[in-house]
Protein backbone atom coordinates (compact mmCIF):
# COMPACT_ATOMS: atom_id res chain seq x y z
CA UNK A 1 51.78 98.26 51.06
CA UNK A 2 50.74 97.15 47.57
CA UNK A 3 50.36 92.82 47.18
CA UNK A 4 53.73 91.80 45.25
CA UNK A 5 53.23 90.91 41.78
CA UNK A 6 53.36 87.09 40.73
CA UNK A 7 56.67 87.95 39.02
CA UNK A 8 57.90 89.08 42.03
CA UNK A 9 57.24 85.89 43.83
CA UNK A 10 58.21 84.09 41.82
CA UNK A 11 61.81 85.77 41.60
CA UNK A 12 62.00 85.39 45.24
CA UNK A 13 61.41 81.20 44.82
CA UNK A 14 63.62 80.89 42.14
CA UNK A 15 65.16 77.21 41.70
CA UNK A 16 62.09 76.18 44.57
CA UNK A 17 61.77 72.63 44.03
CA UNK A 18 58.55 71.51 43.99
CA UNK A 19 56.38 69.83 45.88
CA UNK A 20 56.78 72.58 48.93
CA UNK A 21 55.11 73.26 52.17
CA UNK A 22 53.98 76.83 52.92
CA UNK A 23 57.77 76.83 55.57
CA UNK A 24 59.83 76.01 52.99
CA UNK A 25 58.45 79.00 50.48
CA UNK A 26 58.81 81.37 53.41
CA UNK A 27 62.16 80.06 54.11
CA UNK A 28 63.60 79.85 50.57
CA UNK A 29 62.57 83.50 49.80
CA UNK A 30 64.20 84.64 53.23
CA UNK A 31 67.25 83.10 51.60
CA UNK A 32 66.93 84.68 48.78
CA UNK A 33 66.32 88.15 50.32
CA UNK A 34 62.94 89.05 49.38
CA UNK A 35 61.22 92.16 50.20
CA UNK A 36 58.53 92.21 53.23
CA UNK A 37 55.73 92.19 50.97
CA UNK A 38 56.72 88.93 48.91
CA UNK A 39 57.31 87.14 52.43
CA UNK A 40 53.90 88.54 53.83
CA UNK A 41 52.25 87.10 51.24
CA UNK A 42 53.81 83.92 51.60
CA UNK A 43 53.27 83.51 55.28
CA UNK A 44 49.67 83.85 54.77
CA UNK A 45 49.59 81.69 52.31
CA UNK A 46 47.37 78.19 53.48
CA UNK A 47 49.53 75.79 55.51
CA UNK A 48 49.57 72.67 52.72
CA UNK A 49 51.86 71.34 49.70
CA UNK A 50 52.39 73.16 46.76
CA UNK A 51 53.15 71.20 43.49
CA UNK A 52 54.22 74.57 41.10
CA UNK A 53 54.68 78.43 41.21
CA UNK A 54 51.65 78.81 39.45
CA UNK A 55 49.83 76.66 42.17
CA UNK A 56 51.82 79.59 44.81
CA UNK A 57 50.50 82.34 42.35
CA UNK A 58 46.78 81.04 42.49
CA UNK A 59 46.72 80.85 45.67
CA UNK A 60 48.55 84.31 46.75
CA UNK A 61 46.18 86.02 44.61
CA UNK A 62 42.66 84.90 46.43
């Protein structure tokens, strides 16, 4: 399965208010209905605070 694109993330965290943990990304996108490979990504994100979605898109794309 190809890595989701950072548009695609960030679609699936729209209206994410920021600072969030690495739970409440996961959680917000389940709520939102994103595909398996936007939440995989997420969940192995690093377990910290994130202050932005470009802070989440750094980080997804190590």
């Amino acid at each position: 399965m190809a890595d989701p694109s950072p548009i695609d993330i960030q679609k699936a965290l729209g209206g994410m208010e920021y600072p969030a943990s690495k739970e409440d990304l996961v959680k917000h996108a389940k709520d939102k209905g994103a595909d398996d490979a936007v939440l995989g990504t997420l969940e192995n994100l690093p377990d910290r605070e994130f202050d932005s979605p470009t802070d989440v898109n750094k980080e997804a794309s190590k």
